[in-house]
N, C-alpha and C. Protein backbone atom coordinates (compact mmCIF):
# COMPACT_ATOMS: atom_id res chain seq x y z
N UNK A 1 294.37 149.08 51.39
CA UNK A 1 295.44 148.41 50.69
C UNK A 1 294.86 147.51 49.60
N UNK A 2 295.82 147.80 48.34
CA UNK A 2 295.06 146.88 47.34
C UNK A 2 295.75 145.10 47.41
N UNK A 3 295.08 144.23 47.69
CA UNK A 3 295.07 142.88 47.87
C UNK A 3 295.10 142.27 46.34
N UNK A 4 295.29 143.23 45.49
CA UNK A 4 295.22 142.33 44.02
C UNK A 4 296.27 141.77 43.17
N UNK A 5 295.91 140.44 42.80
CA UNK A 5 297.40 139.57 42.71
C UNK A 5 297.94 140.00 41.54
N UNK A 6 299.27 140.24 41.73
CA UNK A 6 300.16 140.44 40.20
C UNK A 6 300.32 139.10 39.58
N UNK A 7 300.00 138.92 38.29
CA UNK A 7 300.09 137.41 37.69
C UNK A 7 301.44 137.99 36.50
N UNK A 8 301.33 136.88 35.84
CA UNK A 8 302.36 137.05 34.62
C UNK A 8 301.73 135.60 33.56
N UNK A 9 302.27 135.96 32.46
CA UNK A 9 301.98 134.36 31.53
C UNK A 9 303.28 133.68 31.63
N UNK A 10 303.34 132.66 32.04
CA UNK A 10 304.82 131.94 31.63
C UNK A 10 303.93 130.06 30.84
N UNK A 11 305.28 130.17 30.03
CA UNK A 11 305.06 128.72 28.94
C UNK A 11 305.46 127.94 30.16
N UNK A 12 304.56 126.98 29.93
CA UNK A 12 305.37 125.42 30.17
C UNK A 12 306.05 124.30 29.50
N UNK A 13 306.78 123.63 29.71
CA UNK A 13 307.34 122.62 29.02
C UNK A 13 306.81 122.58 27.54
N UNK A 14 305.61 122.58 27.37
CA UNK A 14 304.83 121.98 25.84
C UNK A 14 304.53 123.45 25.43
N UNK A 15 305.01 124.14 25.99
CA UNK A 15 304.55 125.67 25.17
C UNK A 15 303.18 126.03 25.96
N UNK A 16 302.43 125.64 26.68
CA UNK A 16 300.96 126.04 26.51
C UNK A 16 301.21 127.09 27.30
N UNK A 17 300.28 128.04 27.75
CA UNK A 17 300.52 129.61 28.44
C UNK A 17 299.95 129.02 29.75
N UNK A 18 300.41 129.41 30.92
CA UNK A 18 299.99 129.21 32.16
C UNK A 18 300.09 130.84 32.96
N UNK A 19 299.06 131.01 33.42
CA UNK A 19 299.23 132.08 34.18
C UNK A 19 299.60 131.72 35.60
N UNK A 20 300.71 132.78 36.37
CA UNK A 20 301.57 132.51 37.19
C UNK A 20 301.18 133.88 38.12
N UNK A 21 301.22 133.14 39.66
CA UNK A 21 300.84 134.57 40.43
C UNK A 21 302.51 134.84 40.94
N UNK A 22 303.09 136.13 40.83
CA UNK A 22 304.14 136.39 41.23
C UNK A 22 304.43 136.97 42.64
N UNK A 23 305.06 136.20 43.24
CA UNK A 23 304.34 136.35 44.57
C UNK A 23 306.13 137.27 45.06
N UNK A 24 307.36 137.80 44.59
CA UNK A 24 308.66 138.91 44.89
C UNK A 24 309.18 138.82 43.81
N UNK A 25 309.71 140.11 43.20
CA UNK A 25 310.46 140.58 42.60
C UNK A 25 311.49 141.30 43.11
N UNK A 26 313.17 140.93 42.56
CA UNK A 26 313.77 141.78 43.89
C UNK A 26 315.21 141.87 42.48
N UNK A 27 316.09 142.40 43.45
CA UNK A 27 317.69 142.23 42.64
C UNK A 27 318.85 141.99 43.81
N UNK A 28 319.39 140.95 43.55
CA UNK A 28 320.81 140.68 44.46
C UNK A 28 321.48 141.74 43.84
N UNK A 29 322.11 142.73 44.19
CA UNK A 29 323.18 143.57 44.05
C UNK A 29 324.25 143.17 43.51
N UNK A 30 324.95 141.95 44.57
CA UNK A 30 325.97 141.13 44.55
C UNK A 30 326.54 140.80 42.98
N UNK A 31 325.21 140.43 42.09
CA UNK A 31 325.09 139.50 41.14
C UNK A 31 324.42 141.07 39.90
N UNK A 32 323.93 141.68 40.64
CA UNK A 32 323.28 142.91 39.11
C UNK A 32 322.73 142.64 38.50
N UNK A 33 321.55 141.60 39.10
CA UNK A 33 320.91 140.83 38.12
C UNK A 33 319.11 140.93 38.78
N UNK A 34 318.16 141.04 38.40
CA UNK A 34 316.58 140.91 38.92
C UNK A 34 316.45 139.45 38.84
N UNK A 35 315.46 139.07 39.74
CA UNK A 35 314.87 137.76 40.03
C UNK A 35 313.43 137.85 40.21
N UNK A 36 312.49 137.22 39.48
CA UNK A 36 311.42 136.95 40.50
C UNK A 36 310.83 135.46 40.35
N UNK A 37 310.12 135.34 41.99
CA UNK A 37 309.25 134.20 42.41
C UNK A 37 307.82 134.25 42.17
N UNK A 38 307.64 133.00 41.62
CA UNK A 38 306.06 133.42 40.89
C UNK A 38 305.39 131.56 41.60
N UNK A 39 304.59 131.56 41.35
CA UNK A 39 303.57 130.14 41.00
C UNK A 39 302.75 130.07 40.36
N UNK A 40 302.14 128.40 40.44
CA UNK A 40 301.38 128.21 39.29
C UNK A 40 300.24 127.43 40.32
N UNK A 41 300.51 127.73 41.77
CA UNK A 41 299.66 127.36 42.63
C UNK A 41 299.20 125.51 42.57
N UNK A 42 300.36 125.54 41.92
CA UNK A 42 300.54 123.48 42.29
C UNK A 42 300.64 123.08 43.44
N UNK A 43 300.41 121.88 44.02
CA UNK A 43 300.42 121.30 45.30
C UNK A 43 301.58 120.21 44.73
N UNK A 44 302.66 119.95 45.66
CA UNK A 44 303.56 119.09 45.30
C UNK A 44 303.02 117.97 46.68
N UNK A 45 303.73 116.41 46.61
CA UNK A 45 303.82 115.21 47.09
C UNK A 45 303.46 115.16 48.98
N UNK A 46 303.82 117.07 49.26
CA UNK A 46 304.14 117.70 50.56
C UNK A 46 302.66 117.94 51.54
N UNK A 47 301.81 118.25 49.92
CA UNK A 47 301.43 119.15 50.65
C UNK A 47 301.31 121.37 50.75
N UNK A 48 302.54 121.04 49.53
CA UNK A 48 303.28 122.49 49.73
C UNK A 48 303.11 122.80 48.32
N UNK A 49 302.70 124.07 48.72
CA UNK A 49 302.84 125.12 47.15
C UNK A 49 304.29 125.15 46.18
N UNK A 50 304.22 124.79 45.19
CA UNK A 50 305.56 124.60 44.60
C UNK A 50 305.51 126.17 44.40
N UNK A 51 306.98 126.55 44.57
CA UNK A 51 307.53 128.17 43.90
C UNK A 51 308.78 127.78 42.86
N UNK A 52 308.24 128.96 42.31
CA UNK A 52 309.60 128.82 40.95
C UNK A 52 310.25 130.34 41.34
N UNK A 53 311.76 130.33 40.64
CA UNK A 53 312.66 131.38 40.63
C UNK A 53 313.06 131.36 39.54
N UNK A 54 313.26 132.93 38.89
CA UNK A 54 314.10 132.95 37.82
C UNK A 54 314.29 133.90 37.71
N UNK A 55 315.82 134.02 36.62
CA UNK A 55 316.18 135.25 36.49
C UNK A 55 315.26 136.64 35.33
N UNK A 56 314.94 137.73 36.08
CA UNK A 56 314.02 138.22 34.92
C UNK A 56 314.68 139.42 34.43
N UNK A 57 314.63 139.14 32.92
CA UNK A 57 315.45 139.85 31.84
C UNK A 57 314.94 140.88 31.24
N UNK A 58 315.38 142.32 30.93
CA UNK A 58 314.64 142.74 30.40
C UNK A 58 315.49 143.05 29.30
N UNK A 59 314.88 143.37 28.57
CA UNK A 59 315.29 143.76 27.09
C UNK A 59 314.36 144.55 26.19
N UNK A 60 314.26 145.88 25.88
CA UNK A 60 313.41 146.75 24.87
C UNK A 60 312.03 146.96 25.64
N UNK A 61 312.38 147.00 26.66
CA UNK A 61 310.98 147.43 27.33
C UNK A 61 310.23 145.86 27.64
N UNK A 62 310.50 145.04 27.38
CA UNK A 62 309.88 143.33 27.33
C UNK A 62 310.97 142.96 28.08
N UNK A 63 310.34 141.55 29.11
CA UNK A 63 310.88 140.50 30.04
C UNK A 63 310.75 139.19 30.06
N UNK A 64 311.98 138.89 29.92
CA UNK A 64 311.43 137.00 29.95
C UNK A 64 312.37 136.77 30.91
N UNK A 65 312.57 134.92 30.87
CA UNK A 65 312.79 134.42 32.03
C UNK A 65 313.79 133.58 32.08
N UNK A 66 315.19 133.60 33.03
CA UNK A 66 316.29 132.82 32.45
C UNK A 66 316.50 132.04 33.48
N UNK A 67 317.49 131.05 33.53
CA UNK A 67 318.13 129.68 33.86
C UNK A 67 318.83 131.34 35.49
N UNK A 68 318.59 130.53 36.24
CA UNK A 68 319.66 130.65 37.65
C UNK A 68 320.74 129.68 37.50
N UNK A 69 322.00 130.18 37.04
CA UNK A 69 322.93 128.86 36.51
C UNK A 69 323.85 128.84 37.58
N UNK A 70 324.56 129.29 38.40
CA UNK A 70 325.42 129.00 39.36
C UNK A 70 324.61 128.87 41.04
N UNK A 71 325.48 128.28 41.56
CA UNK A 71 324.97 127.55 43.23
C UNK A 71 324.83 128.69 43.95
N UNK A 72 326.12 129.32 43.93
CA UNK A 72 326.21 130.20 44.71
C UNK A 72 325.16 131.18 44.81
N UNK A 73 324.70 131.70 43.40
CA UNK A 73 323.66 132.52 42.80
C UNK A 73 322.25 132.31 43.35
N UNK A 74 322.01 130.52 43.43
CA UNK A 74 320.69 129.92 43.98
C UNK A 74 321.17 129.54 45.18
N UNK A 75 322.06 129.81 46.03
CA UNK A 75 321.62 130.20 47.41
C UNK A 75 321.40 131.16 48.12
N UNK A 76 321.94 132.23 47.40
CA UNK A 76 321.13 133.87 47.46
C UNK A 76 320.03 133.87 47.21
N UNK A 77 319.03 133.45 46.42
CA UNK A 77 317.96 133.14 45.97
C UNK A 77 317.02 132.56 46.81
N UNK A 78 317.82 131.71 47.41
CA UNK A 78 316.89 130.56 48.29
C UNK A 78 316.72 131.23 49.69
N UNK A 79 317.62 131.96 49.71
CA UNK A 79 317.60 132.79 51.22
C UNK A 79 316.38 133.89 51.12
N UNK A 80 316.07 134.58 50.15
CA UNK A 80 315.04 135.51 49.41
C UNK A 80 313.47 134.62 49.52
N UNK A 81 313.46 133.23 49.01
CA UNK A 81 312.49 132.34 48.97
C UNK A 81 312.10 132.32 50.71
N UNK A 82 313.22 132.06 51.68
CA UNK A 82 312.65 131.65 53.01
C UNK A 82 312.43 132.48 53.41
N UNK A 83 312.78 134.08 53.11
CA UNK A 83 312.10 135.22 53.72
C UNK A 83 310.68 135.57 53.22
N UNK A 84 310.20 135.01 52.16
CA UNK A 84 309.20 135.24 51.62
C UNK A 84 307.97 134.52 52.02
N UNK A 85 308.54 133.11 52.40
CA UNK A 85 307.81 131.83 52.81
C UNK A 85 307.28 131.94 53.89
N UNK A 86 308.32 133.00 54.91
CA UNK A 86 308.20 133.49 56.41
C UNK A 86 307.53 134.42 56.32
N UNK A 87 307.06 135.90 55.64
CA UNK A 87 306.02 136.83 55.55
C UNK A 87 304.83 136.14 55.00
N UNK A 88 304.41 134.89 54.61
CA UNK A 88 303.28 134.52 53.42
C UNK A 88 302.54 133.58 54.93
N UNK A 89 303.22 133.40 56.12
CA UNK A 89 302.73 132.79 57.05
C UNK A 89 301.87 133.57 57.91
């Protein structure tokens, strides 16, 4: 089995390029929309690996990365995150 991490570039705040390990890519049905969870392998206040979610867009063969704008939307999401959190153990 290949063990090799899928990364991606994502900007931060100031523009600079950060490479991000993407740790699921998936699609709620519900919503017809792709998502994926990536990091930047930060340690937050916890102790704990911060994860990011977003919606991933494609357009012309290219993907970027959008706003999760409704609750409902990011608690589908978040349910995806604790299944993920639970296989990464």
């Amino acid at each position: 089995m290949d063990n090799k991490k899928r990364t991606i570039v994502v900007l931060d705040e100031a523009g600079n390029e950060k490479e991000a390990e993407i740790l699921s890519a998936f699609t709620i049905k519900k919503y017809n929309k792709n998502y994926i969870l990536y990091t930047l392998n930060e340690v937050d206040e916890n102790e704990m690996v911060k994860i990011y979610a977003s919606e991933l867009i494609e357009k012309e063969n290219m993907y970027s990365l959008g706003a999760i704008e409704s609750d409902e939307e990011w608690t589908a999401v978040k349910e995806v995150m604790k299944d993920v959190a639970k296989s990464e153990e």
